[in-house]
PDB file of N, CA and C in Angstrom:
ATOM      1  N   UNK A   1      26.733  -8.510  12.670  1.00  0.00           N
ATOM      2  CA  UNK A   1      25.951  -7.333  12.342  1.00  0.00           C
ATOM      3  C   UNK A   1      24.934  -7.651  11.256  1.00  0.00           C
ATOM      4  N   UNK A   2      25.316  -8.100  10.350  1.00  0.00           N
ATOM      5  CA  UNK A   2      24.527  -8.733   9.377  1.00  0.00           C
ATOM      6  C   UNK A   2      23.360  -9.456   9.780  1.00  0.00           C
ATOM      7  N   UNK A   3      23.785 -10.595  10.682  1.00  0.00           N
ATOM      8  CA  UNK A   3      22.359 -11.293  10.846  1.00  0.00           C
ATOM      9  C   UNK A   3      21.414 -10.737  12.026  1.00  0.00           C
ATOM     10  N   UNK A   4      22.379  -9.734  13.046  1.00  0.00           N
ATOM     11  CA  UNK A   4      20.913  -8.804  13.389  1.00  0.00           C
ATOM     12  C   UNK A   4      20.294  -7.759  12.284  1.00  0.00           C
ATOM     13  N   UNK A   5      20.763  -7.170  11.383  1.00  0.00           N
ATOM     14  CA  UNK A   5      19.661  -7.124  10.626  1.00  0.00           C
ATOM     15  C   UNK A   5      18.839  -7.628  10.018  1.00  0.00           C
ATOM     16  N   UNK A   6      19.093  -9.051   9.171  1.00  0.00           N
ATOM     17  CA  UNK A   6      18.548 -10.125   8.769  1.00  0.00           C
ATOM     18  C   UNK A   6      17.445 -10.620   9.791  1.00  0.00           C
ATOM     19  N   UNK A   7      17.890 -10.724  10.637  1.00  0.00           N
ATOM     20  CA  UNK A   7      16.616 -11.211  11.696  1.00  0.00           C
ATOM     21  C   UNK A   7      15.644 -10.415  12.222  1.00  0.00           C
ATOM     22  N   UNK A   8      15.797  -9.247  12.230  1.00  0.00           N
ATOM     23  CA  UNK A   8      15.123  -7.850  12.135  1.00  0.00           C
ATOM     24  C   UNK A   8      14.207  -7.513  10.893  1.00  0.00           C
ATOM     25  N   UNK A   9      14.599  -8.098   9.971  1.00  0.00           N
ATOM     26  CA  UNK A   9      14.100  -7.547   8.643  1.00  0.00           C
ATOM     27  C   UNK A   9      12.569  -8.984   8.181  1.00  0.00           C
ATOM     28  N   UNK A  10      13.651 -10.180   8.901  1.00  0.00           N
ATOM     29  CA  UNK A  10      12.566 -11.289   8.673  1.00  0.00           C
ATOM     30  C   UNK A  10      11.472 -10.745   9.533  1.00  0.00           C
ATOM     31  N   UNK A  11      11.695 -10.746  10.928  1.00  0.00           N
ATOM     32  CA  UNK A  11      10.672 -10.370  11.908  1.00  0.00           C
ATOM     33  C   UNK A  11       9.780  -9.034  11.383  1.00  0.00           C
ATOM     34  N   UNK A  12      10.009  -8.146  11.009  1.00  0.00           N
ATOM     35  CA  UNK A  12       9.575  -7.516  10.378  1.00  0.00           C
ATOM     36  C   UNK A  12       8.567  -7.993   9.500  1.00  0.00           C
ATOM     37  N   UNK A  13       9.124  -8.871   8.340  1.00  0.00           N
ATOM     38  CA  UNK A  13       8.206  -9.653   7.354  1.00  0.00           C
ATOM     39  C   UNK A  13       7.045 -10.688   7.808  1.00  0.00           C
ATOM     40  N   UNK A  14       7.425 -10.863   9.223  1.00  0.00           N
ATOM     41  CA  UNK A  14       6.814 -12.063   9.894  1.00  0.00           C
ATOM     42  C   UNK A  14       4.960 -11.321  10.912  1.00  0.00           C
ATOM     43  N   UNK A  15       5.628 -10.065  10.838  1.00  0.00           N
ATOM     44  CA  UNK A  15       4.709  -9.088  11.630  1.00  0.00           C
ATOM     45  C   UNK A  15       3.643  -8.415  10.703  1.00  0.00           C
ATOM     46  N   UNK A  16       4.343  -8.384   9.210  1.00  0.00           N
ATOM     47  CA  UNK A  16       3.595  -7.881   8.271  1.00  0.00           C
ATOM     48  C   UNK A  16       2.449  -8.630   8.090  1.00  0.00           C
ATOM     49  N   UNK A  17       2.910  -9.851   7.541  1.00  0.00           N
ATOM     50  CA  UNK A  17       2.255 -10.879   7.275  1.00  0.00           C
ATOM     51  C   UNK A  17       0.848 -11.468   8.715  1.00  0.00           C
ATOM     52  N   UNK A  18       1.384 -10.997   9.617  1.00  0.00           N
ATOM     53  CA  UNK A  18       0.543 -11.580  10.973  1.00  0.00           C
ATOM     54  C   UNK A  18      -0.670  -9.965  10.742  1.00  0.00           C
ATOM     55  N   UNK A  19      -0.168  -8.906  10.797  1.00  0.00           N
ATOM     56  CA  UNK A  19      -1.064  -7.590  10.287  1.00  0.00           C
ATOM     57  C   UNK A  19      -2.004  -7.881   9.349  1.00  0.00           C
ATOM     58  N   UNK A  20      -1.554  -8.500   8.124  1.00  0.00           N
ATOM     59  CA  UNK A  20      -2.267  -8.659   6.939  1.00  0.00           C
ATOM     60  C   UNK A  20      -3.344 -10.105   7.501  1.00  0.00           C
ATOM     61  N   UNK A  21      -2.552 -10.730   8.042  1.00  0.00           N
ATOM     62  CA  UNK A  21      -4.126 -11.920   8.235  1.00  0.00           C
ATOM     63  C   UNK A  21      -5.388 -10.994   9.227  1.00  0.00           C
ATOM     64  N   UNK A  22      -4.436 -10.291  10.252  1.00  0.00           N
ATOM     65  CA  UNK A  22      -5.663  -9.756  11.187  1.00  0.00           C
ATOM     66  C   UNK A  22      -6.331  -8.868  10.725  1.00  0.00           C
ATOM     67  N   UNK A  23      -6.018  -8.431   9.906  1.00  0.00           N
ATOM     68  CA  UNK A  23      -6.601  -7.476   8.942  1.00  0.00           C
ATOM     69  C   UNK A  23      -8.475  -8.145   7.933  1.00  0.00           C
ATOM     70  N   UNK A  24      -7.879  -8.867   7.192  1.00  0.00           N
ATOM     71  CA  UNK A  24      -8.874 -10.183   6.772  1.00  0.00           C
ATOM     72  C   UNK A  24      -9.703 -10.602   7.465  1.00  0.00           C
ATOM     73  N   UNK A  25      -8.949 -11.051   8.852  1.00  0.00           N
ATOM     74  CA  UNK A  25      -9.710 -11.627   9.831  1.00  0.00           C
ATOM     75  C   UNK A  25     -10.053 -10.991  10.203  1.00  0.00           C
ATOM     76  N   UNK A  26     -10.236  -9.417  10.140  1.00  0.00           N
ATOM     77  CA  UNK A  26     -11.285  -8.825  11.282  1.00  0.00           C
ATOM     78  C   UNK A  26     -10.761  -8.314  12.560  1.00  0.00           C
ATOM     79  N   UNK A  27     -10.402  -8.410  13.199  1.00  0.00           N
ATOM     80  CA  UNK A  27      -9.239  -8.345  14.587  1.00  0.00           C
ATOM     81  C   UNK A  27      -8.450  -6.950  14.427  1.00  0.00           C
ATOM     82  N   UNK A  28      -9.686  -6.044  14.744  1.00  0.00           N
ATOM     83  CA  UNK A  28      -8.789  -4.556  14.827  1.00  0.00           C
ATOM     84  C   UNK A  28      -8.305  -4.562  16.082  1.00  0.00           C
ATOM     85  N   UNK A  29      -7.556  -5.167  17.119  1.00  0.00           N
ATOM     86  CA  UNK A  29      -7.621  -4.780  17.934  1.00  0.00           C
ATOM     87  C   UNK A  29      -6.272  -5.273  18.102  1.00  0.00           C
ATOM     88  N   UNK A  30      -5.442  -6.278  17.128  1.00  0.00           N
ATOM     89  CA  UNK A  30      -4.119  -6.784  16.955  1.00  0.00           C
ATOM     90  C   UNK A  30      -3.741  -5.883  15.672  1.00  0.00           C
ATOM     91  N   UNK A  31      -4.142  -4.999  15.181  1.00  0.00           N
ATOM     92  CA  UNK A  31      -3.305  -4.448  14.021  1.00  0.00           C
ATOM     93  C   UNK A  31      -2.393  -3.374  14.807  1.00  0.00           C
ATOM     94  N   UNK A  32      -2.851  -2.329  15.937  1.00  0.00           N
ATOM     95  CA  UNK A  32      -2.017  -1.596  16.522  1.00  0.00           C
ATOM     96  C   UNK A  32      -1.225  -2.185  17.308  1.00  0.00           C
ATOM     97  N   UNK A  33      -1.286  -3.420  18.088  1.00  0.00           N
ATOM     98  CA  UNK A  33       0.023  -4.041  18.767  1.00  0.00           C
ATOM     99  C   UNK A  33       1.063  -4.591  18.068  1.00  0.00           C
ATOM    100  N   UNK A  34       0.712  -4.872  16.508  1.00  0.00           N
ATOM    101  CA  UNK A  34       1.676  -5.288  15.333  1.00  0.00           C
ATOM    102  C   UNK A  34       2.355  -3.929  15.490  1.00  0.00           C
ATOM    103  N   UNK A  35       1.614  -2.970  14.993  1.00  0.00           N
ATOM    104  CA  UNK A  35       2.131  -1.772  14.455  1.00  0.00           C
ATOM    105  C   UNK A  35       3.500  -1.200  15.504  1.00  0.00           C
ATOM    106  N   UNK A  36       2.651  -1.301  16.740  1.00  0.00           N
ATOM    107  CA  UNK A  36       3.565  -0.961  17.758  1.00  0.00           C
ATOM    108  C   UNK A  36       5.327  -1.935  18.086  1.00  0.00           C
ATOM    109  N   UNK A  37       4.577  -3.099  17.733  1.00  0.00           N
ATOM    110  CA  UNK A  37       6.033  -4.269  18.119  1.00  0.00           C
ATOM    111  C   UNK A  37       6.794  -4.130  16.424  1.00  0.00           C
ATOM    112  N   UNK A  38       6.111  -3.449  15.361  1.00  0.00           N
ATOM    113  CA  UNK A  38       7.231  -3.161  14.579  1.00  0.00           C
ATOM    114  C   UNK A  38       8.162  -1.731  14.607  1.00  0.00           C
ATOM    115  N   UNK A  39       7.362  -0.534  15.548  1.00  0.00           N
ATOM    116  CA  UNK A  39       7.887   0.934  15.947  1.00  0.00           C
ATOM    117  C   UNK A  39       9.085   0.219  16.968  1.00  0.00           C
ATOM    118  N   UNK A  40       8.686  -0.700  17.928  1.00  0.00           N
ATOM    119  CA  UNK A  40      10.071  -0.680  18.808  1.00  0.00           C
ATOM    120  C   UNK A  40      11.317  -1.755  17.884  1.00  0.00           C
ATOM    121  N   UNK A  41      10.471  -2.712  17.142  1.00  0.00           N
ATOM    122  CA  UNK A  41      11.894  -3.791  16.247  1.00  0.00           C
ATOM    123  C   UNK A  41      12.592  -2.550  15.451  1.00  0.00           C
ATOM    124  N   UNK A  42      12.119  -1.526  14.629  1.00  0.00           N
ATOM    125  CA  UNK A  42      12.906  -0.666  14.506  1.00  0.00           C
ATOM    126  C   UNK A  42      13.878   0.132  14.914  1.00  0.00           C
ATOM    127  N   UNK A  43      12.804   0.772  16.510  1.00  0.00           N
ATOM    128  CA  UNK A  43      13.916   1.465  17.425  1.00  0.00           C
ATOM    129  C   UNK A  43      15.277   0.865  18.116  1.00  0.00           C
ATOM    130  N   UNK A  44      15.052  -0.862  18.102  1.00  0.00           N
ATOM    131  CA  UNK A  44      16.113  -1.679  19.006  1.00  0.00           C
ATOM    132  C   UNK A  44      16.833  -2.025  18.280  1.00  0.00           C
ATOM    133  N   UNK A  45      16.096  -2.693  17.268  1.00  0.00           N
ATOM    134  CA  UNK A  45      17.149  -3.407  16.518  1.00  0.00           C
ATOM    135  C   UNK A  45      17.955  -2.973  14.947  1.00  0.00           C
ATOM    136  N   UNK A  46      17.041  -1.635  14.300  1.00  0.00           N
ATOM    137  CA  UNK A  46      18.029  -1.084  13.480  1.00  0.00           C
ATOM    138  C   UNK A  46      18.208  -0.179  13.912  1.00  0.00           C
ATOM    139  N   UNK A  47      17.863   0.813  14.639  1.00  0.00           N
ATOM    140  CA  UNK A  47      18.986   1.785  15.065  1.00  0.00           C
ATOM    141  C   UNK A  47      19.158   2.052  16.305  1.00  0.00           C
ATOM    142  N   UNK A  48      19.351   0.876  17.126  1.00  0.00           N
ATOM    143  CA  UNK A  48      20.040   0.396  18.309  1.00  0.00           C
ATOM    144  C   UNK A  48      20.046   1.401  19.318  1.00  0.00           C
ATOM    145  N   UNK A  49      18.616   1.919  19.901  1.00  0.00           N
ATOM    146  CA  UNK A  49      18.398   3.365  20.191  1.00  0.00           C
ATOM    147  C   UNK A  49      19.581   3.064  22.005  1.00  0.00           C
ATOM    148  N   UNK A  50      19.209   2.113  22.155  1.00  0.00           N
ATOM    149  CA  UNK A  50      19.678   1.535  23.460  1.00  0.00           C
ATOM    150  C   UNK A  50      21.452   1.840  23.834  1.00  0.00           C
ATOM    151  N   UNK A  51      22.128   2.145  22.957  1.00  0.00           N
ATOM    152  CA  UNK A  51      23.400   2.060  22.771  1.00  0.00           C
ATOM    153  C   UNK A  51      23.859   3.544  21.625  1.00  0.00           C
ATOM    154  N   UNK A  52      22.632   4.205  21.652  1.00  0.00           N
ATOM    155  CA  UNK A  52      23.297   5.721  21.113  1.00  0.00           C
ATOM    156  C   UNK A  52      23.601   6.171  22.326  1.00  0.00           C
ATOM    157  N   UNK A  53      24.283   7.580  21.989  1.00  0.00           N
ATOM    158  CA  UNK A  53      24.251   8.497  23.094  1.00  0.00           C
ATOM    159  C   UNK A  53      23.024   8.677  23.451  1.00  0.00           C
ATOM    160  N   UNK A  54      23.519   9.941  24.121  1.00  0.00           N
ATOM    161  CA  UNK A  54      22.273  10.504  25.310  1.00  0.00           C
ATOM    162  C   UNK A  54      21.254  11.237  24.618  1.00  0.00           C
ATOM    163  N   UNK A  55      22.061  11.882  23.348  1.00  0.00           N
ATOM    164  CA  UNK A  55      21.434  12.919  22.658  1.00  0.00           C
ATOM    165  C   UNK A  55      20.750  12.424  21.169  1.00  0.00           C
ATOM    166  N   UNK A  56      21.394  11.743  21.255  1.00  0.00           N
ATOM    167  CA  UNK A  56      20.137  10.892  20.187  1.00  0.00           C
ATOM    168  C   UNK A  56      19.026  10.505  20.614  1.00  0.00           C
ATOM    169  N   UNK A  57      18.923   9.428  21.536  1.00  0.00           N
ATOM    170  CA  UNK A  57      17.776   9.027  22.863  1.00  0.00           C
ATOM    171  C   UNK A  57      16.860  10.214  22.561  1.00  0.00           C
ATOM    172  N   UNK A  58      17.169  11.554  23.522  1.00  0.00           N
ATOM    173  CA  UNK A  58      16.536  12.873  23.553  1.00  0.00           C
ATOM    174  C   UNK A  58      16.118  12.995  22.209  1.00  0.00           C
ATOM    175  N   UNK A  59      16.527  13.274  21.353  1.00  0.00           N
ATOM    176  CA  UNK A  59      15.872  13.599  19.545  1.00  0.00           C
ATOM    177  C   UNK A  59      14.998  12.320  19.281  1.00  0.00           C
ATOM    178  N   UNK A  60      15.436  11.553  19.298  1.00  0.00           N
ATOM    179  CA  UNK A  60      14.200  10.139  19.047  1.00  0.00           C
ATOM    180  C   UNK A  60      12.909  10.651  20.406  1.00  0.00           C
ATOM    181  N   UNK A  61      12.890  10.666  21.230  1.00  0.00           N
ATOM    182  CA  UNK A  61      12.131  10.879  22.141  1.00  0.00           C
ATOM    183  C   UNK A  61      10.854  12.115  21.608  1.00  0.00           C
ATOM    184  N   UNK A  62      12.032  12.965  21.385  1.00  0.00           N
ATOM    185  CA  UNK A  62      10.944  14.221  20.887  1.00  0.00           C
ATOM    186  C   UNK A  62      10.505  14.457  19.530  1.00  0.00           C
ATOM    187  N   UNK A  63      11.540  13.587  18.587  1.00  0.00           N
ATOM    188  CA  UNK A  63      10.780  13.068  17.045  1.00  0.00           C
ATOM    189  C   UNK A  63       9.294  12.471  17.296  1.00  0.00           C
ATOM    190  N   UNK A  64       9.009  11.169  18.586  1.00  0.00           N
ATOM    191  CA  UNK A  64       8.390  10.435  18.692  1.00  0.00           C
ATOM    192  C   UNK A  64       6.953  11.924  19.269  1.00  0.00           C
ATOM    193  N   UNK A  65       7.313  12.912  19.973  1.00  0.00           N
ATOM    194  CA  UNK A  65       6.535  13.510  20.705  1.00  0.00           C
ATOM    195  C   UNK A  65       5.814  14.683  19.524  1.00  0.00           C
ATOM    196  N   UNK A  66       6.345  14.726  18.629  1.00  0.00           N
ATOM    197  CA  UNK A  66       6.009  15.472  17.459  1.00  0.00           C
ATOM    198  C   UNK A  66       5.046  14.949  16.875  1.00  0.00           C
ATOM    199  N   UNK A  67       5.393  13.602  16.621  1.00  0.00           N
ATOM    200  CA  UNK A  67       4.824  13.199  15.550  1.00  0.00           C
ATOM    201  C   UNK A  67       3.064  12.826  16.087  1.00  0.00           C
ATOM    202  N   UNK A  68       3.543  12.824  17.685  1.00  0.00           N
ATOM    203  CA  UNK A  68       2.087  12.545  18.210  1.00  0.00           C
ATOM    204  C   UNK A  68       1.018  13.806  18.147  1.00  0.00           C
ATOM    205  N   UNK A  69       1.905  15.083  18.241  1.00  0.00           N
ATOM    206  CA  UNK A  69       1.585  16.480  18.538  1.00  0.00           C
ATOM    207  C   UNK A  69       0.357  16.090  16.954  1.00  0.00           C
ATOM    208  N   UNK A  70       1.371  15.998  15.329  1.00  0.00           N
ATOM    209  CA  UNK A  70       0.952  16.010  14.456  1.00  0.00           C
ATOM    210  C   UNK A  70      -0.195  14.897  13.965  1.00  0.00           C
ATOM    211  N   UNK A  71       0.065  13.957  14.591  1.00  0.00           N
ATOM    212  CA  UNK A  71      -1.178  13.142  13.845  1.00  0.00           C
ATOM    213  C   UNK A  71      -2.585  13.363  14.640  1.00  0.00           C
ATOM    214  N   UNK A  72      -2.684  13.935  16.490  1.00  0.00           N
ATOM    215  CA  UNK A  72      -3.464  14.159  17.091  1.00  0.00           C
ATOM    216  C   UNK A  72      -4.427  15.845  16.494  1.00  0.00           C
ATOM    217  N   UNK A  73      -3.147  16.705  15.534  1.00  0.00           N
ATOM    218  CA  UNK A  73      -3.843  17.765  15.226  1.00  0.00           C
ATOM    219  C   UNK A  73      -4.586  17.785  13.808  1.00  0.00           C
ATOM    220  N   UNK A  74      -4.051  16.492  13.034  1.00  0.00           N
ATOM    221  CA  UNK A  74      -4.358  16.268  11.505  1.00  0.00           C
ATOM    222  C   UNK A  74      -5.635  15.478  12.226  1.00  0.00           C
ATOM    223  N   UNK A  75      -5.939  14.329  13.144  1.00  0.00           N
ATOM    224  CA  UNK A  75      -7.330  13.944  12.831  1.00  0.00           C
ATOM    225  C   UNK A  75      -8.235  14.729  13.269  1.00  0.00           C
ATOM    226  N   UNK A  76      -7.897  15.575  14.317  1.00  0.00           N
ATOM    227  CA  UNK A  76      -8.876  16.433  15.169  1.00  0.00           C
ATOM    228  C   UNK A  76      -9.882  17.236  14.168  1.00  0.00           C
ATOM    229  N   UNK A  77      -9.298  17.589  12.909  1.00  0.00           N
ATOM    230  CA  UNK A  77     -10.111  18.137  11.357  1.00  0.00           C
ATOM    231  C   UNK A  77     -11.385  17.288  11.315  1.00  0.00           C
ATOM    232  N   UNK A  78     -11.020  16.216  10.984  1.00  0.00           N
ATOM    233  CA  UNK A  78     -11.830  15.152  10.785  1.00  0.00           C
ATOM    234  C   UNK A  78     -12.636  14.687  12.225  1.00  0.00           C
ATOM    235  N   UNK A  79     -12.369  14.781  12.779  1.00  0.00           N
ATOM    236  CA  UNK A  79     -13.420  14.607  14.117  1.00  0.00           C
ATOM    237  C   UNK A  79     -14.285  15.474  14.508  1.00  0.00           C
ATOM    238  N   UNK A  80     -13.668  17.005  14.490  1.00  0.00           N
ATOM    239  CA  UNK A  80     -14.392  18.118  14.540  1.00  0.00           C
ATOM    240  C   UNK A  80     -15.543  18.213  13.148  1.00  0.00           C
ATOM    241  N   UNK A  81     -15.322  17.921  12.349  1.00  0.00           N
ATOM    242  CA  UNK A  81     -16.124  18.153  11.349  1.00  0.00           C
ATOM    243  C   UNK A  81     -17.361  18.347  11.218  1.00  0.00           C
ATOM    244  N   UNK A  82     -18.608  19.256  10.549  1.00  0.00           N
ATOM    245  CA  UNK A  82     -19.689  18.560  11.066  1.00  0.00           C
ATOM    246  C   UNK A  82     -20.296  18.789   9.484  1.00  0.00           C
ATOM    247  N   UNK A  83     -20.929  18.459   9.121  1.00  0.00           N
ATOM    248  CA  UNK A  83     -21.886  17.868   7.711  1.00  0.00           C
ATOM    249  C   UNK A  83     -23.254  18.662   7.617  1.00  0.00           C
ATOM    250  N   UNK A  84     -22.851  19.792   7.002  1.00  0.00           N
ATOM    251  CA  UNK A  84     -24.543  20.567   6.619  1.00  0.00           C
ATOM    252  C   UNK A  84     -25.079  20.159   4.991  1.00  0.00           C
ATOM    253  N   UNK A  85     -26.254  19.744   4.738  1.00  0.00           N
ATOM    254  CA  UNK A  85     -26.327  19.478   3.730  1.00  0.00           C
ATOM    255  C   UNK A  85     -26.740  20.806   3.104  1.00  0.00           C
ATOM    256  N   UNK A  86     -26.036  21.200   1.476  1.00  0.00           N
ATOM    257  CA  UNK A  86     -26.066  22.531   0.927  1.00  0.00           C
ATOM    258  C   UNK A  86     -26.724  22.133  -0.735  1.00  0.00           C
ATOM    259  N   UNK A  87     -27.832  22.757  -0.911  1.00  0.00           N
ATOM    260  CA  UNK A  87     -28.662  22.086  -1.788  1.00  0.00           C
ATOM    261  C   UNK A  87     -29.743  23.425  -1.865  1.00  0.00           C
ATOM    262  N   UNK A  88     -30.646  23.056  -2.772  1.00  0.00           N
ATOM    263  CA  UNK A  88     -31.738  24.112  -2.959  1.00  0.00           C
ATOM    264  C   UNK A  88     -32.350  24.782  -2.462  1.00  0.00           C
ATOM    265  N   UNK A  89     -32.531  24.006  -0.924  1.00  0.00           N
ATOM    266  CA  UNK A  89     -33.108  24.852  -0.328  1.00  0.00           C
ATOM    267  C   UNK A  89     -32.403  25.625   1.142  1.00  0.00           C
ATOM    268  N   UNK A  90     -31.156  25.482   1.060  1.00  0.00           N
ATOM    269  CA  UNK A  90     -30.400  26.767   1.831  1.00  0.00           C
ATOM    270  C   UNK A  90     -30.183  27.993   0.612  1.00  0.00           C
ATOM    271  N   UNK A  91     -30.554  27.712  -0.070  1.00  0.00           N
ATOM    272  CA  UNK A  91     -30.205  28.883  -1.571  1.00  0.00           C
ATOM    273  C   UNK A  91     -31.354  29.541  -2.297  1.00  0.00           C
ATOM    274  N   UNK A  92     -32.392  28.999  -1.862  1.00  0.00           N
ATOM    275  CA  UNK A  92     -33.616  29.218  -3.125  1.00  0.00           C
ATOM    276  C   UNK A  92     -33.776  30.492  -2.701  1.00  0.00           C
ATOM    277  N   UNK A  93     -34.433  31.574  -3.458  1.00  0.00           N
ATOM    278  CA  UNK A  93     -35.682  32.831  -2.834  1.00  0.00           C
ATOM    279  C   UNK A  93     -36.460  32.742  -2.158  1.00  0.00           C
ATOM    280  N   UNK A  94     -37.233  30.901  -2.735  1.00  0.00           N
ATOM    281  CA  UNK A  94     -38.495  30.875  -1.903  1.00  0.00           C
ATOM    282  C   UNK A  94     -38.470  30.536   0.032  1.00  0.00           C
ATOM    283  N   UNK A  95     -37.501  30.185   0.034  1.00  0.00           N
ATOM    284  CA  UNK A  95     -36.754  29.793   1.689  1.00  0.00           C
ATOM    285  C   UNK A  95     -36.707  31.400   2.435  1.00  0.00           C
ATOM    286  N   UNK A  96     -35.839  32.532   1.566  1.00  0.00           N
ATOM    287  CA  UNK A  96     -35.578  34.350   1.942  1.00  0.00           C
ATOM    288  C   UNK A  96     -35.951  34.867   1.013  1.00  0.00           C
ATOM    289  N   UNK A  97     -36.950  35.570   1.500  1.00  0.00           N
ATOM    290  CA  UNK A  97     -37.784  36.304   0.683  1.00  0.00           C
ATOM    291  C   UNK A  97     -36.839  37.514   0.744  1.00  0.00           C
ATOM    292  N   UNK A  98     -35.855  38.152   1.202  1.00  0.00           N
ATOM    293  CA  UNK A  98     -35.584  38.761   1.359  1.00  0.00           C
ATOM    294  C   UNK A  98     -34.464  39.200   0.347  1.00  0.00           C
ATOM    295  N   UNK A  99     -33.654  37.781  -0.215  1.00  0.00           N
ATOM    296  CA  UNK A  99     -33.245  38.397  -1.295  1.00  0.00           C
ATOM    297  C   UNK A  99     -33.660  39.059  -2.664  1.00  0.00           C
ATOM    298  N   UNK A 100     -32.548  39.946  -3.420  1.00  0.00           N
ATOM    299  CA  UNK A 100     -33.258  40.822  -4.305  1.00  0.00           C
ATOM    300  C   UNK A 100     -33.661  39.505  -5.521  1.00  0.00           C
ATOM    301  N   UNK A 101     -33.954  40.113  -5.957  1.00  0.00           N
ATOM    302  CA  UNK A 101     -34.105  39.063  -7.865  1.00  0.00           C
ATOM    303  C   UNK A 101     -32.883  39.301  -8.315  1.00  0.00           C
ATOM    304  N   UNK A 102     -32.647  38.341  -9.228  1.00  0.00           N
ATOM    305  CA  UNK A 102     -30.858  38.356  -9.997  1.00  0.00           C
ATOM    306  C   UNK A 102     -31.807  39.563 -11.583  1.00  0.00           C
ATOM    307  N   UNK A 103     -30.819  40.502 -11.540  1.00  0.00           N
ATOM    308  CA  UNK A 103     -30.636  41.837 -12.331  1.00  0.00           C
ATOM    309  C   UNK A 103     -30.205  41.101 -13.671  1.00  0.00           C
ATOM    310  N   UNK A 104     -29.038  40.332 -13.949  1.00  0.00           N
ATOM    311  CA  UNK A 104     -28.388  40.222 -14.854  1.00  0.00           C
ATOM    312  C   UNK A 104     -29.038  39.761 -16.265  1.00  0.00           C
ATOM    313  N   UNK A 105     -28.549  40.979 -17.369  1.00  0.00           N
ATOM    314  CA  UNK A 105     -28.892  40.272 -18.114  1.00  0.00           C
ATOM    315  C   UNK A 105     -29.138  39.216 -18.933  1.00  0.00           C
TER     316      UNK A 105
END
């Protein structure tokens, strides 16, 4: 038991380290297949999704379906976004004549 975690934990360290060069190097296109081959070394090999029950399986499944729900609705902010620039002249008088003059003393 021990040294499947140990070997899990190296591989782990071994994936980090392969992330961090492709990273440097430029190579966005190996940082999500790292990312991904460390989501399943987790799922297999520390918590041995393969050999829970049925009903764990099901909760990991729909943990996994959540979390997609949530990160697809947190960037959608940021994608939707759109950029008005707000500066002097969406505000001035001389742009709407229509506003009054400021009263205050």
């Amino acid at each position: 038991m021990m040294v499947r975690i140990l070997s899990c934990w190296v591989a782990l360290l071994v994936l980090l380290a392969v992330e961090l060069f492709l990273t440097a190097a430029g190579v966005n296109g190996g940082i999500g297949a790292c990312a991904g081959l460390m989501a399943l070394l987790v799922a297999y090999g520390f918590m041995r999704i393969t050999r829970a029950p049925a009903l764990a399986f099901i909760f990991a499944i729909g943990g996994l379906f959540w979390l997609s729900i949530l990160l697809a609705l947190g960037s959608l902010d940021s994608f939707t976004r759109t950029n008005f620039p707000v500066g002097d002249t969406l505000s001035s008088t001389a742009q709407n004549p229509r506003t009054p003059p400021d009263t205050a003393p």
